[in-house]
Each structure stands twice: as C-alpha cells, then as structure tokens.
Protein backbone atom coordinates (compact mmCIF):
# COMPACT_ATOMS: atom_id res chain seq x y z
CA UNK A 1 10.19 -16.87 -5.06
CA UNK A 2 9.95 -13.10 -6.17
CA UNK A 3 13.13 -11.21 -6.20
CA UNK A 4 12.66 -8.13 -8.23
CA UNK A 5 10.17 -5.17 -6.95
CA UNK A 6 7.85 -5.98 -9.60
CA UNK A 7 7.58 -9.20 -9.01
CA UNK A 8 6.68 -8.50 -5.31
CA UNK A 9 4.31 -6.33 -6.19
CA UNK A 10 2.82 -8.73 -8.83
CA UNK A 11 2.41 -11.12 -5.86
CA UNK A 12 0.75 -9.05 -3.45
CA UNK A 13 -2.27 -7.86 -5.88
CA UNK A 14 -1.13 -4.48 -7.29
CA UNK A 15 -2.42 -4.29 -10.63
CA UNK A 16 0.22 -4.07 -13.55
CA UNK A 17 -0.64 -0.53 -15.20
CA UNK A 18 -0.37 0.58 -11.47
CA UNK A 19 3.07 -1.32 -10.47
CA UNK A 20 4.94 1.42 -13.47
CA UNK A 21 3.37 4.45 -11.24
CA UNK A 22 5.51 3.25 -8.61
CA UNK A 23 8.62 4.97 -10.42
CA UNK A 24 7.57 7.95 -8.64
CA UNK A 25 8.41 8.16 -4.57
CA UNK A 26 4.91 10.26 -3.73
CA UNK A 27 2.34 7.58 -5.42
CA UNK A 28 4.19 5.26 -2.67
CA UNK A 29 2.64 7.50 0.44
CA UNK A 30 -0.41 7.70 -1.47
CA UNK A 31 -0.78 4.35 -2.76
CA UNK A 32 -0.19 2.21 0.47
CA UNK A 33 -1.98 4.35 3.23
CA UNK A 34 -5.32 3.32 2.67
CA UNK A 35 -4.87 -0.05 2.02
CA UNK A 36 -2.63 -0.31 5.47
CA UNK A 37 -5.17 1.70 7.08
CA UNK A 38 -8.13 -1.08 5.95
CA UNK A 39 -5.93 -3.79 7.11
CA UNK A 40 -5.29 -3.15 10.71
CA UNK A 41 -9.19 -1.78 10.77
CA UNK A 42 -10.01 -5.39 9.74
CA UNK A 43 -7.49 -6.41 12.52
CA UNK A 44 -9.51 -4.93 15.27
CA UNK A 45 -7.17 -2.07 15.51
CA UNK A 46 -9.28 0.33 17.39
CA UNK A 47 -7.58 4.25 16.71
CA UNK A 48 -8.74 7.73 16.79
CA UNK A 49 -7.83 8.29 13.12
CA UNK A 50 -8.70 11.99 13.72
CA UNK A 51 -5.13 12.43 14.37
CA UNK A 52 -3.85 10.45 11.49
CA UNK A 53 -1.63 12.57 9.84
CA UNK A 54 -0.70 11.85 5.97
C-alpha cells in the first residue's frame, strides 16, 4: 500500500521527472485538469465546457 505522496503518484501513472514539479501548488491546477476533464468525457459526461472556467 502507498503511503507517501510520491508513492501515490508513482501508482497512478505520473511520470517521475514530473512527480518533483509537484513541489509547486500551480503545476497541481494545471497538471490534473485535463486529465480529469478526459476522464469524465470517457465517462459519458455530456457538459458545455464553454463555461469551464480554469
């Protein structure tokens, strides 16, 4: 079982040179976006994305 950050993030396919960018709190809100963004779209989630605002 992961218990540290890294680890977690190790598990769930972020690439290791990327994992150290995390140190700063802004590549979080552009890091994760996208890929939530293509996982509800593969979902079904049907959204006007026009309005998306980040």
């Amino acid at each position: 079982k992961a218990s540290y950050q890294w680890q977690i993030m190790q598990a769930s396919g972020v690439p290791e040179d990327e994992i150290k960018l995390f140190a700063d709190p802004q590549h979080w809100l552009n890091y994760f976006p996208p890929h939530a963004i293509a996982d509800l779209k593969a979902l079904g989630l049907k959204a006007d994305w026009r309005r998306y605002m980040c």
